[in-house]
Protein backbone atom coordinates (compact mmCIF):
# COMPACT_ATOMS: atom_id res chain seq x y z
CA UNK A 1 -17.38 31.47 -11.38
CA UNK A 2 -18.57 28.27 -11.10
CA UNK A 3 -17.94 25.61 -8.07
CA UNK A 4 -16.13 23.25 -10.36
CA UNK A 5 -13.56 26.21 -11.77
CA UNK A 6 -12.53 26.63 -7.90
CA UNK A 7 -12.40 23.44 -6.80
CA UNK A 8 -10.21 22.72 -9.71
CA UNK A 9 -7.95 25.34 -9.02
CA UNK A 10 -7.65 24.61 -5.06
CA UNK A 11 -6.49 20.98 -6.58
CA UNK A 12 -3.62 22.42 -8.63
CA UNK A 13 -2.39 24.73 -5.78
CA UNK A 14 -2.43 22.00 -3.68
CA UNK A 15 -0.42 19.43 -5.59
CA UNK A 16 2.13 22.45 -6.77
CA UNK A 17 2.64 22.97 -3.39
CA UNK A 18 3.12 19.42 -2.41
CA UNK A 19 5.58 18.94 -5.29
CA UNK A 20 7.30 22.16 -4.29
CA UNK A 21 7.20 20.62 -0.41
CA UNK A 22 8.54 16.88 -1.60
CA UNK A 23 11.20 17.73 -3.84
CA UNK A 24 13.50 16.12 -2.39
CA UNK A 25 11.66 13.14 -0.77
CA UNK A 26 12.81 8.86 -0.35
CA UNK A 27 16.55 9.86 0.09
CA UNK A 28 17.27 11.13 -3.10
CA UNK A 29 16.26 14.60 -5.10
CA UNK A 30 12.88 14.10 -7.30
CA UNK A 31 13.31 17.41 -9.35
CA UNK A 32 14.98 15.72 -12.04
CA UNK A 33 12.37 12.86 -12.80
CA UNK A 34 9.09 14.89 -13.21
CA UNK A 35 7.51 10.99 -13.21
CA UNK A 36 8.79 10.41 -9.61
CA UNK A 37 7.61 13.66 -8.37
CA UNK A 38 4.20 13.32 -9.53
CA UNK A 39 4.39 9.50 -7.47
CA UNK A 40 5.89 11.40 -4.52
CA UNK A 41 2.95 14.18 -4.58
CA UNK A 42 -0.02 11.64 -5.11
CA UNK A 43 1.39 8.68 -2.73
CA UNK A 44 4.20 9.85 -0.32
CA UNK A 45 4.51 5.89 0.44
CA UNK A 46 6.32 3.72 -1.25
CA UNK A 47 4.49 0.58 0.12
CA UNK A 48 7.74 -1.53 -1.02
CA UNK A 49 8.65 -3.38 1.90
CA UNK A 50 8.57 -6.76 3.65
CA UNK A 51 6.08 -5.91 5.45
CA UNK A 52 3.53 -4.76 2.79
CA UNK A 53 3.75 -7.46 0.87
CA UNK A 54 2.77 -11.21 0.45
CA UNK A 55 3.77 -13.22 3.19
CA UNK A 56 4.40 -16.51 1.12
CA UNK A 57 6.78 -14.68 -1.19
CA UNK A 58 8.74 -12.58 1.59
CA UNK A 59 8.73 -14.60 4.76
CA UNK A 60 7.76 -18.08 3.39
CA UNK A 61 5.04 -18.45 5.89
CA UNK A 62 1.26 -18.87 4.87
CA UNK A 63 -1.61 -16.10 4.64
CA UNK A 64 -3.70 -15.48 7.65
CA UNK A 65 -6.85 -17.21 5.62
CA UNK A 66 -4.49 -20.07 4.38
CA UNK A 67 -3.89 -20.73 8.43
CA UNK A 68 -7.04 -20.45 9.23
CA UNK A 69 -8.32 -22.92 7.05
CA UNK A 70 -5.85 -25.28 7.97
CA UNK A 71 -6.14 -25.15 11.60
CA UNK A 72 -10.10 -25.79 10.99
CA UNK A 73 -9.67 -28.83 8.47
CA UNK A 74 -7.09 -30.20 11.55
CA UNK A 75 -9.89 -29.83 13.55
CA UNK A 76 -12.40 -31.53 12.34
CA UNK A 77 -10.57 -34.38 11.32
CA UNK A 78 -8.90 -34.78 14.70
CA UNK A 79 -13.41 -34.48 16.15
CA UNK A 80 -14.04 -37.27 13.20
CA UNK A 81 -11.23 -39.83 14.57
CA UNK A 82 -12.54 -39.26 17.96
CA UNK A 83 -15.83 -40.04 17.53
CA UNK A 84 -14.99 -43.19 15.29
């Protein structure tokens, strides 16, 4: 038996036990939507949140790099106007 056949098969086992373990996973029973099971067993997150996302489309505030770059324009135009 090759090294492929078994690693193959440990794969399997593993994600029919993890859809046996997660049937009933996000507040609601997965059995009925083989789809939904097969997201549950491969990403148990739902990454869905507020938090996860985009700041400028959830919390109307700017990215991290968008601040940044801001704050370091404001200060070398505020050093320019000093030294004029």
């Amino acid at each position: 038996m090759k090294i492929k056949d078994l690693t193959r098969s440990l794969r399997r086992h593993h994600l029919a036990r993890l859809k046996k373990y997660r049937q009933f996973y996000w507040g609601r029973r997965m059995v009925d939507d083989p789809r939904a099971l097969g997201q549950v067993a491969t990403t148990p997150t739902s990454h869905q949140g507020w938090l996860d996302g985009n700041p400028r489309r959830y919390c109307r505030e700017l990215a991290l790099d968008e601040r940044s770059a801001i704050e370091s324009f404001v200060r070398i135009e505020s050093a320019e106007l000093l030294t004029i």
